[in-house]
C-alpha atoms as a PDB file:
ATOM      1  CA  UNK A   1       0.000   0.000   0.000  1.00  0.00           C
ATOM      2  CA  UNK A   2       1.055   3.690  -0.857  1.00  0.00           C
ATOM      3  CA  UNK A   3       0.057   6.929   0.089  1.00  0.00           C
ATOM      4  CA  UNK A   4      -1.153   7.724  -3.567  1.00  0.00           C
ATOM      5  CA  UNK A   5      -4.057   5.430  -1.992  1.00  0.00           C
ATOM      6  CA  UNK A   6      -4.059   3.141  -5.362  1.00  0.00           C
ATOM      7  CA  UNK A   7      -5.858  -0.353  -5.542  1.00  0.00           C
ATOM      8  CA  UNK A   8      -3.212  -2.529  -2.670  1.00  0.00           C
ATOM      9  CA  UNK A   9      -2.786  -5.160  -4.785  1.00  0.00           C
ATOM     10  CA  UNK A  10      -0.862  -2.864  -7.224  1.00  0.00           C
ATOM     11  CA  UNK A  11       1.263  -1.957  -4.395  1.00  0.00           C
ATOM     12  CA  UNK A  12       2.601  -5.079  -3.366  1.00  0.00           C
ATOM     13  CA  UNK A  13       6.151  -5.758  -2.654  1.00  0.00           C
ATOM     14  CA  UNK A  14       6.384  -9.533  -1.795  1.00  0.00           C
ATOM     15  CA  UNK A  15       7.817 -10.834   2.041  1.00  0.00           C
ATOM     16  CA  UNK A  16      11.237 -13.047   1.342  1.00  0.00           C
ATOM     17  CA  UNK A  17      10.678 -16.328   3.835  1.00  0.00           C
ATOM     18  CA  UNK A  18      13.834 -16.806   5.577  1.00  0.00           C
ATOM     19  CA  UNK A  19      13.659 -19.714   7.810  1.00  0.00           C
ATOM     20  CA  UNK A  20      16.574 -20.076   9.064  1.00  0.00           C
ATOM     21  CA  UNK A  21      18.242 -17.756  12.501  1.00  0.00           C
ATOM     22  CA  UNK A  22      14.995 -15.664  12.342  1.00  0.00           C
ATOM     23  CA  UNK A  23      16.508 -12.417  11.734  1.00  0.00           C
ATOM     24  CA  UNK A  24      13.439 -10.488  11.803  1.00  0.00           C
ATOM     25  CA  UNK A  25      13.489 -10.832  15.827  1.00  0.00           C
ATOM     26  CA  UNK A  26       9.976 -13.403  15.295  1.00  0.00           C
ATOM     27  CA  UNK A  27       9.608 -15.611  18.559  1.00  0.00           C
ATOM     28  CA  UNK A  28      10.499 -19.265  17.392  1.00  0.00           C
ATOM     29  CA  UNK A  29       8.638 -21.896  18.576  1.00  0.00           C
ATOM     30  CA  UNK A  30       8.530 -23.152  22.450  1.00  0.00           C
ATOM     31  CA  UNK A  31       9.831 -19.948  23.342  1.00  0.00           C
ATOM     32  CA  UNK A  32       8.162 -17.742  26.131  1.00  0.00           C
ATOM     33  CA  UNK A  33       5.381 -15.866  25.045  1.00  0.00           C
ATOM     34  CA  UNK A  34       5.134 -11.606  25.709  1.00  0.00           C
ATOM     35  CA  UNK A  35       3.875 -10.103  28.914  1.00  0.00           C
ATOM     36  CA  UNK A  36       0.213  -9.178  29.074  1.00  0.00           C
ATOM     37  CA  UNK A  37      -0.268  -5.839  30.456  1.00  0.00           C
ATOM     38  CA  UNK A  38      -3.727  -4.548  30.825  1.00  0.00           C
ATOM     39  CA  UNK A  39      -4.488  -0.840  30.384  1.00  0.00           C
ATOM     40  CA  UNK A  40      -7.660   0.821  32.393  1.00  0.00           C
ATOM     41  CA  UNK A  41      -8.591   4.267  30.262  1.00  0.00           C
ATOM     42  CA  UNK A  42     -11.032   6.766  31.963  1.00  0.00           C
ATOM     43  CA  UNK A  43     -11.652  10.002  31.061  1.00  0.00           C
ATOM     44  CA  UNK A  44      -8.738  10.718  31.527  1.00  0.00           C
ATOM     45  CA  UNK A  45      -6.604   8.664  33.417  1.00  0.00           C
ATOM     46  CA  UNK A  46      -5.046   5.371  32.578  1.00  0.00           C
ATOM     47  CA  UNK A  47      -4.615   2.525  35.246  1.00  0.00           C
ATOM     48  CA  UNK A  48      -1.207   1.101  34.582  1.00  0.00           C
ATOM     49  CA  UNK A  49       1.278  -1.056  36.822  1.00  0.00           C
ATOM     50  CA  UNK A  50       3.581   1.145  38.200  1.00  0.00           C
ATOM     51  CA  UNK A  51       6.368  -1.808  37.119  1.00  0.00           C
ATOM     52  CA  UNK A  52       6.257  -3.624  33.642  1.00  0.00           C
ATOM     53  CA  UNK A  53       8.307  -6.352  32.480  1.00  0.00           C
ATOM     54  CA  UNK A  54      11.153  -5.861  30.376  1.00  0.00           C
ATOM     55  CA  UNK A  55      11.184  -7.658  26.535  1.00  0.00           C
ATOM     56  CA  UNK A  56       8.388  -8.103  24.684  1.00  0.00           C
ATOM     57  CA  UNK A  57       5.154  -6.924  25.891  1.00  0.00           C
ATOM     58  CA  UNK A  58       1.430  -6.783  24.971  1.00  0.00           C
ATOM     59  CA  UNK A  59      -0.670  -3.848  26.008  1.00  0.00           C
ATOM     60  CA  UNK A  60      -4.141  -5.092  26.396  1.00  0.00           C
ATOM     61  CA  UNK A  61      -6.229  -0.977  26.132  1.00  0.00           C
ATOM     62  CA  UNK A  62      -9.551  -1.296  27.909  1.00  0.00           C
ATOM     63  CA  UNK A  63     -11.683   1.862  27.375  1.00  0.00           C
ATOM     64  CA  UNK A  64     -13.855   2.261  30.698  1.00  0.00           C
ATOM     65  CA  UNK A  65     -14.570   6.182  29.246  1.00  0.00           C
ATOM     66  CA  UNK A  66     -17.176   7.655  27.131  1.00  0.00           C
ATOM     67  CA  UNK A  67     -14.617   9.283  24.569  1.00  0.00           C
ATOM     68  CA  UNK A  68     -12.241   7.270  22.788  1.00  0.00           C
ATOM     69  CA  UNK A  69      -9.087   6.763  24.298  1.00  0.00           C
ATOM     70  CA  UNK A  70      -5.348   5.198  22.748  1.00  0.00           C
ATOM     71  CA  UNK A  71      -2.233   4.449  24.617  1.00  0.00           C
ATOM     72  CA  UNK A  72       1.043   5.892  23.328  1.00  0.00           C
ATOM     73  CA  UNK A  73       3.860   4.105  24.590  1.00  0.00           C
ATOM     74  CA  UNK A  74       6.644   6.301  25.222  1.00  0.00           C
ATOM     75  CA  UNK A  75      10.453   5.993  26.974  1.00  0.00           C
ATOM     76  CA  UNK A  76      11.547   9.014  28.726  1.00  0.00           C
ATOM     77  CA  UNK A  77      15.215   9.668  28.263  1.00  0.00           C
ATOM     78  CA  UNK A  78      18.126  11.362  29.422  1.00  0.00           C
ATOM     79  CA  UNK A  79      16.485  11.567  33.177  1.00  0.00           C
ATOM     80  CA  UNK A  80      13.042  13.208  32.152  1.00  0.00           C
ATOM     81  CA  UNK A  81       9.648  12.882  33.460  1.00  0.00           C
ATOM     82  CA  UNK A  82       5.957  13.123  32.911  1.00  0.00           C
ATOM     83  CA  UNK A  83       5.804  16.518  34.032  1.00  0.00           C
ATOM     84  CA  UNK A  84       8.718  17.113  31.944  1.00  0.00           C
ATOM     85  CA  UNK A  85       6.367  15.741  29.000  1.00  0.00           C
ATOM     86  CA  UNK A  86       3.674  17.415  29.693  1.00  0.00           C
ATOM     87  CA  UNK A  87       5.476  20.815  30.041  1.00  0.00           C
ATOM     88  CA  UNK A  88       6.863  20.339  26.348  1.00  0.00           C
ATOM     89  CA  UNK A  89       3.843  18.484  24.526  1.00  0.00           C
ATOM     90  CA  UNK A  90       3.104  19.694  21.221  1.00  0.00           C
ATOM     91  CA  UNK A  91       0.673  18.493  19.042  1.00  0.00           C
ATOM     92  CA  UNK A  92       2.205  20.302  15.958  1.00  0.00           C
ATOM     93  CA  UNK A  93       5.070  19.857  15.926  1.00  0.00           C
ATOM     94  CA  UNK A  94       8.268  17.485  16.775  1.00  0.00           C
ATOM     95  CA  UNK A  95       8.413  16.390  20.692  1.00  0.00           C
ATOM     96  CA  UNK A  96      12.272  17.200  21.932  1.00  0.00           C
ATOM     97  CA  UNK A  97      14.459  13.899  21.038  1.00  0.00           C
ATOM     98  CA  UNK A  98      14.718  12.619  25.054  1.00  0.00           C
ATOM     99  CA  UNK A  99      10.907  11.336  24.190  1.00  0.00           C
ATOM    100  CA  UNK A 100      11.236   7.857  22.379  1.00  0.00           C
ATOM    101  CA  UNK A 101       7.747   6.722  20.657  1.00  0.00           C
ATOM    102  CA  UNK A 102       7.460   2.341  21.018  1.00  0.00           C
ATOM    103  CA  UNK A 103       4.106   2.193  19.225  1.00  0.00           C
ATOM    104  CA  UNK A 104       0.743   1.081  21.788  1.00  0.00           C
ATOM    105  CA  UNK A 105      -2.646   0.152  21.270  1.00  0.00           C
ATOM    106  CA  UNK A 106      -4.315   2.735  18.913  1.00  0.00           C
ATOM    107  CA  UNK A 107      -7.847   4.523  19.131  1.00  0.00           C
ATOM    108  CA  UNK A 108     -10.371   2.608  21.527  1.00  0.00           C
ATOM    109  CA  UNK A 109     -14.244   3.154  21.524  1.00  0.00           C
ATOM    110  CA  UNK A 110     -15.995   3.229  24.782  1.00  0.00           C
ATOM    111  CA  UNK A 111     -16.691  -0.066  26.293  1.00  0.00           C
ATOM    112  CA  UNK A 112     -13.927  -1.563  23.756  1.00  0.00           C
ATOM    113  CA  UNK A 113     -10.403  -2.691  23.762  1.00  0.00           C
ATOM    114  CA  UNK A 114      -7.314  -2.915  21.787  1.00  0.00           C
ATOM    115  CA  UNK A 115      -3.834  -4.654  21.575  1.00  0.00           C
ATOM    116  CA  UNK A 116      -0.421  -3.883  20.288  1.00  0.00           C
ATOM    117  CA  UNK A 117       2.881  -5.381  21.168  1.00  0.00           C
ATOM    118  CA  UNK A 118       5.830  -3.641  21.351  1.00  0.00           C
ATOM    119  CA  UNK A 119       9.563  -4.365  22.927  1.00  0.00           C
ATOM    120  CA  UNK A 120      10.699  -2.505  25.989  1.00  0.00           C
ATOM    121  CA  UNK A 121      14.170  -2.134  27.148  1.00  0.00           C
ATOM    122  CA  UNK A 122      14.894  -1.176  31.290  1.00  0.00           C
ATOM    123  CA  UNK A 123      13.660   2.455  32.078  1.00  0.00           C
ATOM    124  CA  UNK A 124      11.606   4.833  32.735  1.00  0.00           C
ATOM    125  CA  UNK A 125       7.972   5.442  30.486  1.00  0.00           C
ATOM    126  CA  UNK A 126       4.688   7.258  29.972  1.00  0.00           C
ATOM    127  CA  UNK A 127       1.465   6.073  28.604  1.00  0.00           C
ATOM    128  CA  UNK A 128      -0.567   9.001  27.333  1.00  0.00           C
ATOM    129  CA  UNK A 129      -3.474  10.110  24.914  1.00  0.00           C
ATOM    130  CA  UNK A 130      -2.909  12.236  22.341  1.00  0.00           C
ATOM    131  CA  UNK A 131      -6.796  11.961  20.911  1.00  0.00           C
ATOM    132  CA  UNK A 132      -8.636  15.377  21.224  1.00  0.00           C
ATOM    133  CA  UNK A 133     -11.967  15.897  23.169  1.00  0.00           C
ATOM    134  CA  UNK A 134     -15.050  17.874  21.831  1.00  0.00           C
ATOM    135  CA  UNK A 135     -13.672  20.463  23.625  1.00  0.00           C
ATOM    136  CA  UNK A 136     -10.372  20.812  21.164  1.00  0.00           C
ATOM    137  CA  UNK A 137      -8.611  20.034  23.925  1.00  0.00           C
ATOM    138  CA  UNK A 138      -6.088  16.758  23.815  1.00  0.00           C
ATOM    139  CA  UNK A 139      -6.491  14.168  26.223  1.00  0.00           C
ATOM    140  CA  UNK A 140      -2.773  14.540  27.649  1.00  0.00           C
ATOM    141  CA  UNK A 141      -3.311  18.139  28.624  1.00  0.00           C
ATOM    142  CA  UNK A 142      -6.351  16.566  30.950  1.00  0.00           C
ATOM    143  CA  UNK A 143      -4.466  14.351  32.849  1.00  0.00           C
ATOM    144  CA  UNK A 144      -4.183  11.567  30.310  1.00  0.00           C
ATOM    145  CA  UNK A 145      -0.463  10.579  31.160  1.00  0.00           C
ATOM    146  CA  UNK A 146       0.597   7.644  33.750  1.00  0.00           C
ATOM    147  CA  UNK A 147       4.352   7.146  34.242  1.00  0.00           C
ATOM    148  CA  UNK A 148       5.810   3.638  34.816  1.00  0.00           C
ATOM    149  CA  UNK A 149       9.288   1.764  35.426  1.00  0.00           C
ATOM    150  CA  UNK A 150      10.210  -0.881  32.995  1.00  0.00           C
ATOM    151  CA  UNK A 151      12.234  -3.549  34.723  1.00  0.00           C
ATOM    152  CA  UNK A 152      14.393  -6.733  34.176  1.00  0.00           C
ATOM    153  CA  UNK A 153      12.137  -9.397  35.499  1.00  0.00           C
ATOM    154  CA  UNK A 154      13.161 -12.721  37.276  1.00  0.00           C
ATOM    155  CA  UNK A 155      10.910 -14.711  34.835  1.00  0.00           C
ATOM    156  CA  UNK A 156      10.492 -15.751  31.322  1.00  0.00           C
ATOM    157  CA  UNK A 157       9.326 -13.064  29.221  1.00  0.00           C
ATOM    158  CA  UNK A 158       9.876 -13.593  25.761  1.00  0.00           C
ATOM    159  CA  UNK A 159      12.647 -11.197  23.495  1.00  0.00           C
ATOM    160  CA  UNK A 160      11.205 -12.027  20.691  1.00  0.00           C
ATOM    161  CA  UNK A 161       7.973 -10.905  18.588  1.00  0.00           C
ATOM    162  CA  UNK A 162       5.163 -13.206  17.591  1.00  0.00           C
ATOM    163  CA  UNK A 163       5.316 -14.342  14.339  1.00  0.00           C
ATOM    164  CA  UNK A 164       3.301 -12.466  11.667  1.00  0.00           C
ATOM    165  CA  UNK A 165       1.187 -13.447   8.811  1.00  0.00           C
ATOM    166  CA  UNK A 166       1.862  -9.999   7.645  1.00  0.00           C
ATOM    167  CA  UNK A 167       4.159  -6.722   7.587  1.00  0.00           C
ATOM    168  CA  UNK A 168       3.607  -3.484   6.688  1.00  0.00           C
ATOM    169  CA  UNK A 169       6.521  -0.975   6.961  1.00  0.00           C
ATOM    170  CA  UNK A 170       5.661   2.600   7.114  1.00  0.00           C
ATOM    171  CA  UNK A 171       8.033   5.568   5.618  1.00  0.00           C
ATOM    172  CA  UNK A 172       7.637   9.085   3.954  1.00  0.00           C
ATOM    173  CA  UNK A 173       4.490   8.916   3.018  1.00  0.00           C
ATOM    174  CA  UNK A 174       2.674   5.865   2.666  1.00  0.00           C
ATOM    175  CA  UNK A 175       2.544   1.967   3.439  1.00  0.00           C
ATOM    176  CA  UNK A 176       3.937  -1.204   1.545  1.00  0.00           C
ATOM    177  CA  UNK A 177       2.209  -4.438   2.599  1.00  0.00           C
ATOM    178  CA  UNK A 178       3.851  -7.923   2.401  1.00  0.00           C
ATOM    179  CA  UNK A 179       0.688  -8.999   0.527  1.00  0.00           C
ATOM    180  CA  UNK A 180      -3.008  -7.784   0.170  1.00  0.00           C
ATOM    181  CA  UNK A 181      -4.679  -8.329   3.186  1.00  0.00           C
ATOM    182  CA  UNK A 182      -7.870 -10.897   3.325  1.00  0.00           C
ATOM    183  CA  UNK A 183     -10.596 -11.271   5.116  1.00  0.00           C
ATOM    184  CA  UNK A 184      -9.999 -13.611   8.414  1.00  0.00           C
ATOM    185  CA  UNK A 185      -7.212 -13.456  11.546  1.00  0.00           C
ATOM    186  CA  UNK A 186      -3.706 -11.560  10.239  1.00  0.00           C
ATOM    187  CA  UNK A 187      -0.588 -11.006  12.854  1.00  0.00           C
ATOM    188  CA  UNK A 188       0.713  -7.920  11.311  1.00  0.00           C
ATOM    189  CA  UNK A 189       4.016  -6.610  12.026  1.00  0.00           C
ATOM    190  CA  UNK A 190       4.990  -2.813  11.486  1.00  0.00           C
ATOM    191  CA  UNK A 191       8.311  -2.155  10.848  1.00  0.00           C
ATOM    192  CA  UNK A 192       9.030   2.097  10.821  1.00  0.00           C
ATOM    193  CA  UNK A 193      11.651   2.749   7.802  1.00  0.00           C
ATOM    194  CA  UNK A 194      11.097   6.126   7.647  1.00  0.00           C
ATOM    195  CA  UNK A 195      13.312   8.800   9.097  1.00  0.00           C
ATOM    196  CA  UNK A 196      10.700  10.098  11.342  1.00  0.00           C
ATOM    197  CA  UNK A 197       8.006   8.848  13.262  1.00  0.00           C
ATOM    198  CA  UNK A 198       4.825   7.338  11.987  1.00  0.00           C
ATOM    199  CA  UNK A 199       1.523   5.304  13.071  1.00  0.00           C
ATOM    200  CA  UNK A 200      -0.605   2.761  11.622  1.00  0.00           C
ATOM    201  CA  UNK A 201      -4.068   3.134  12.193  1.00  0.00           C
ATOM    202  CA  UNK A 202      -6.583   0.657  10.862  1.00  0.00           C
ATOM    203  CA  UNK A 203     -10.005   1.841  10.311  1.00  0.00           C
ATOM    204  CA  UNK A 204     -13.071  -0.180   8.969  1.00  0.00           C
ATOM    205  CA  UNK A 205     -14.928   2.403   6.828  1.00  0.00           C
ATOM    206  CA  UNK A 206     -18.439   2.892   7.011  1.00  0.00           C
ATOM    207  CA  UNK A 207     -20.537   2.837   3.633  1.00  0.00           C
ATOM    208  CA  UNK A 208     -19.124   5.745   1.096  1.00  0.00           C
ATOM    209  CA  UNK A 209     -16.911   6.808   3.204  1.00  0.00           C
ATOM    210  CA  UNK A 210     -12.659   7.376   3.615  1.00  0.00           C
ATOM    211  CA  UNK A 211      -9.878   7.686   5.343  1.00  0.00           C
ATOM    212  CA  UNK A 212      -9.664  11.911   4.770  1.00  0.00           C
ATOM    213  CA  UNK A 213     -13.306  11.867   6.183  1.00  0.00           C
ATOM    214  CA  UNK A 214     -12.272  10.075   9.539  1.00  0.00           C
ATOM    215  CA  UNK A 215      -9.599  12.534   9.523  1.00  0.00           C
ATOM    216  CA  UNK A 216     -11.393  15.345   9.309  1.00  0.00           C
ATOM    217  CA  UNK A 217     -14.242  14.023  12.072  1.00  0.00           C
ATOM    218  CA  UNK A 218     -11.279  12.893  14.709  1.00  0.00           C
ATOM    219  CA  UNK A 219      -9.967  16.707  14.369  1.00  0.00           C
ATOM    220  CA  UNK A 220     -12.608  18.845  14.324  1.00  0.00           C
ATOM    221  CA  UNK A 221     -14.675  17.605  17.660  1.00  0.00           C
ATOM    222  CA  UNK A 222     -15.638  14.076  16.917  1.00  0.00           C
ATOM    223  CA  UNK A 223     -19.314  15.147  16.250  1.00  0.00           C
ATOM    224  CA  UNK A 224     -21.821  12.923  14.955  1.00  0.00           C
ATOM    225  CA  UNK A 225     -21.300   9.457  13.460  1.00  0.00           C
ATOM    226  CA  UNK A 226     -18.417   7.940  13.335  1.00  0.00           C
ATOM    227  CA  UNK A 227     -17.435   7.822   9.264  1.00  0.00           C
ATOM    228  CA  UNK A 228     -14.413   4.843  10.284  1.00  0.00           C
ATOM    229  CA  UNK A 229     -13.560   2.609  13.363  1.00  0.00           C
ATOM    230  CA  UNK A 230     -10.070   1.842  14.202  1.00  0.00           C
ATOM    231  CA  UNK A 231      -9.908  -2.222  14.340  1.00  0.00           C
ATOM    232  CA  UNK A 232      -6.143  -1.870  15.207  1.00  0.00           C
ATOM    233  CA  UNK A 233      -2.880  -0.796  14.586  1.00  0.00           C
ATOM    234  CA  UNK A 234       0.613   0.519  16.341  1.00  0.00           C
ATOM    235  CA  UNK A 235       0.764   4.403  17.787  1.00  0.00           C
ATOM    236  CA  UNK A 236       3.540   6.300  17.258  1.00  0.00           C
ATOM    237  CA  UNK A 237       7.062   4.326  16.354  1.00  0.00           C
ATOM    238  CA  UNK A 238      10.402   5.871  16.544  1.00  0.00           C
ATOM    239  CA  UNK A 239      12.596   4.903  13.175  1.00  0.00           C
ATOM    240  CA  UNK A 240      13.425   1.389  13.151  1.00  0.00           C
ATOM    241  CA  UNK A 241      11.199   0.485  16.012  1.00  0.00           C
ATOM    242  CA  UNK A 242       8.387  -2.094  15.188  1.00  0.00           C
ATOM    243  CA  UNK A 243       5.334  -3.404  16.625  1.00  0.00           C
ATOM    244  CA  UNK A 244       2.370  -6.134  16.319  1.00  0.00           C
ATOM    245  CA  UNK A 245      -1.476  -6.374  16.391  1.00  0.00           C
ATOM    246  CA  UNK A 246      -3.914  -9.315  15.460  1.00  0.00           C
ATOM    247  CA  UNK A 247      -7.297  -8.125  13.683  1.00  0.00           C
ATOM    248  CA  UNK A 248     -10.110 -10.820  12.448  1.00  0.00           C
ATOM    249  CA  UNK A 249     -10.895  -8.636   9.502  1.00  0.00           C
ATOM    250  CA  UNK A 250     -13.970  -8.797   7.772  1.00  0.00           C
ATOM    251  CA  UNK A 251     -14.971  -8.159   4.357  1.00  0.00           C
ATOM    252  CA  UNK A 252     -15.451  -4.383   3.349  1.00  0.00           C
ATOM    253  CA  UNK A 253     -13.892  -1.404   2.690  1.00  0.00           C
ATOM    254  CA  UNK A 254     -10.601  -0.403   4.827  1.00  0.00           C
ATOM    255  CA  UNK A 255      -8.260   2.401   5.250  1.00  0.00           C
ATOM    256  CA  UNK A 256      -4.764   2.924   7.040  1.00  0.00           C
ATOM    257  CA  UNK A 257      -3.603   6.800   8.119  1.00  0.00           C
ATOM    258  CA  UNK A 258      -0.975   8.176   9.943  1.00  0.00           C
ATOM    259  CA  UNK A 259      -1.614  11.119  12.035  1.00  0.00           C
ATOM    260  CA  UNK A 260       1.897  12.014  13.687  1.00  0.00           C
ATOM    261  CA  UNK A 261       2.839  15.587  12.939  1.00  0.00           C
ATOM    262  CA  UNK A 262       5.756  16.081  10.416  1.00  0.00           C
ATOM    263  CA  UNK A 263       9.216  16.832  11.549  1.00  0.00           C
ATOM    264  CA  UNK A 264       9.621  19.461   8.823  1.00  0.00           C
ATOM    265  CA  UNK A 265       6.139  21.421   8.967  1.00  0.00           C
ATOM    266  CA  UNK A 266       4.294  20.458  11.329  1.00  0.00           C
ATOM    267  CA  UNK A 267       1.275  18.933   9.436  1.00  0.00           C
ATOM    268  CA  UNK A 268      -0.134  15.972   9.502  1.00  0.00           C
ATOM    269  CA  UNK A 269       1.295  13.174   7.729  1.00  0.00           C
ATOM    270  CA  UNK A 270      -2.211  12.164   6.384  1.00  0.00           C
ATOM    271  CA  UNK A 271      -1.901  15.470   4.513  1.00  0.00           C
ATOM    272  CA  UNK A 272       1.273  14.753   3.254  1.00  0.00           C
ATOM    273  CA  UNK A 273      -0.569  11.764   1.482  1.00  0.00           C
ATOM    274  CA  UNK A 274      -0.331   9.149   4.395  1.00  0.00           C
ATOM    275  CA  UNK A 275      -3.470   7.282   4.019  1.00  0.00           C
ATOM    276  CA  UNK A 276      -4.554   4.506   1.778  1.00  0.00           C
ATOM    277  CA  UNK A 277      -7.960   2.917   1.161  1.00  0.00           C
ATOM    278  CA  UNK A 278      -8.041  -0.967   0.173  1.00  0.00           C
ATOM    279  CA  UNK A 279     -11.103  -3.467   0.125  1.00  0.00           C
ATOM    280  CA  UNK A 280     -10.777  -6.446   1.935  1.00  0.00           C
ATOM    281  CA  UNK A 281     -12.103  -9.929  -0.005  1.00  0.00           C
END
């Protein structure tokens, strides 16, 4: 897939299967399997442990709010803090470099959940929501931010991803796909080979609708019906930094857009072309 948004089976650039020392970073079999770490969202606070498990872990979002909630995953460096976060947070424009983005569950509904998996290393970290109330106001500047340690744990936690049926790797501006994707359960990977941050966010589009019109809804007050619904995805991933999520897709009509402001002008990278519609068979 590409941001020029043509048919995704024109846009295919085929997976090579390489079966042997799993360089990709894939968990091989009998291994241990990822941490399962599960995320309260209210309006606006998350519940998180105050400890996590170092390797790879899977944030389980569930959305106890009435707006919709996400759960950016994000390492604090160089001795910062939440407060320090908060006191810099810009939502358009680049965040200084001592914030590190590791991907999370993406945009939850109320009374639903989400998953992503992403790998942690020992350290400090935030959780926060960068969605925008009616109000204009984004949910971080609420409250919406819970700092946690991430620490080397006694037991086995896996170091390695679990494998995928699919990968999508995001860069400036668009999305290439292993293969189209199907209707039924896909383990997608997303790998980040841009030079700047991105997100994939999967949305299941509602009759004659698109990605730009989801857009457009999300940022100007979330009023009215709902013209998408996220079904999964990865927040916000540092270059080089991947992440997983399993979606049962159905058929219909899908989209995937990247919202993360660009390093350059601030905009959106949706408007720099970063979304894609594709029907799923």
């Amino acid at each position: 897939m590409t941001a020029s948004g043509a048919p995704l089976a024109h846009r295919i650039l085929l997976a090579s299967v390489l079966v042997s020392c799993q360089p990709t970073g894939e968990r091989a079999p009998g291994s241990a399997e990822p941490a399962v770490v599960t995320v309260e969202a209210n309006d606006y606070a998350f519940g998180v442990p105050a400890r996590v498990p170092a390797g790879i872990v899977s944030f389980r979002l569930v959305n106890q709010g009435k707006e919709a909630h996400h759960a950016q995953v994000i390492r604090l460096e160089g001795g910062k803090t939440a407060g320090d976060f908060v006191r810099a947070f810009t939502d358009t424009a680049s965040m200084p470099a001592w914030v590190r983005y590791l991907g999370g569950p993406v945009g939850t509904a109320p009374g639903q959940e989400q998953r992503s998996t992403t790998r942690l290393a020992p350290g400090r970290y935030a959780m926060i929501c960068r969605i925008r109330s009616p109000d204009g106001v984004t949910h971080v500047m609420k409250g919406m931010i819970r700092e946690f340690e991430v620490v080397a744990g006694r037991g086995a936690v896996s170091d390695s991803f679990p494998t995928a049926s699919d990968t999508v790797t995001l860069n400036d501006y668009g999305f290439v796909a292993s293969r189209p994707l199907t209707a039924g359960y896909h383990t997608i990977r997303v790998e980040n080979a841009g030079p700047q941050p991105h997100e994939l966010v999967m949305l299941k589009l509602a009759p004659g609708k698109t990605p730009a019109d989801f857009a457009r809804w999300g940022l100007s007050g979330r009023h009215g019906p709902a013209p998408a619904v996220p079904v999964g995805g990865v927040e916000f991933l540092d270059q080089g930094a991947r992440g997983v999520f399993v979606v049962d897709l159905a058929p219909g009509e899908y989209g995937f857009i990247c919202f993360v402001p660009d390093t350059r002008d601030g905009k959106r990278h949706f408007l720099h072309g970063m979304m894609t519609q594709f029907a799923v068979r």
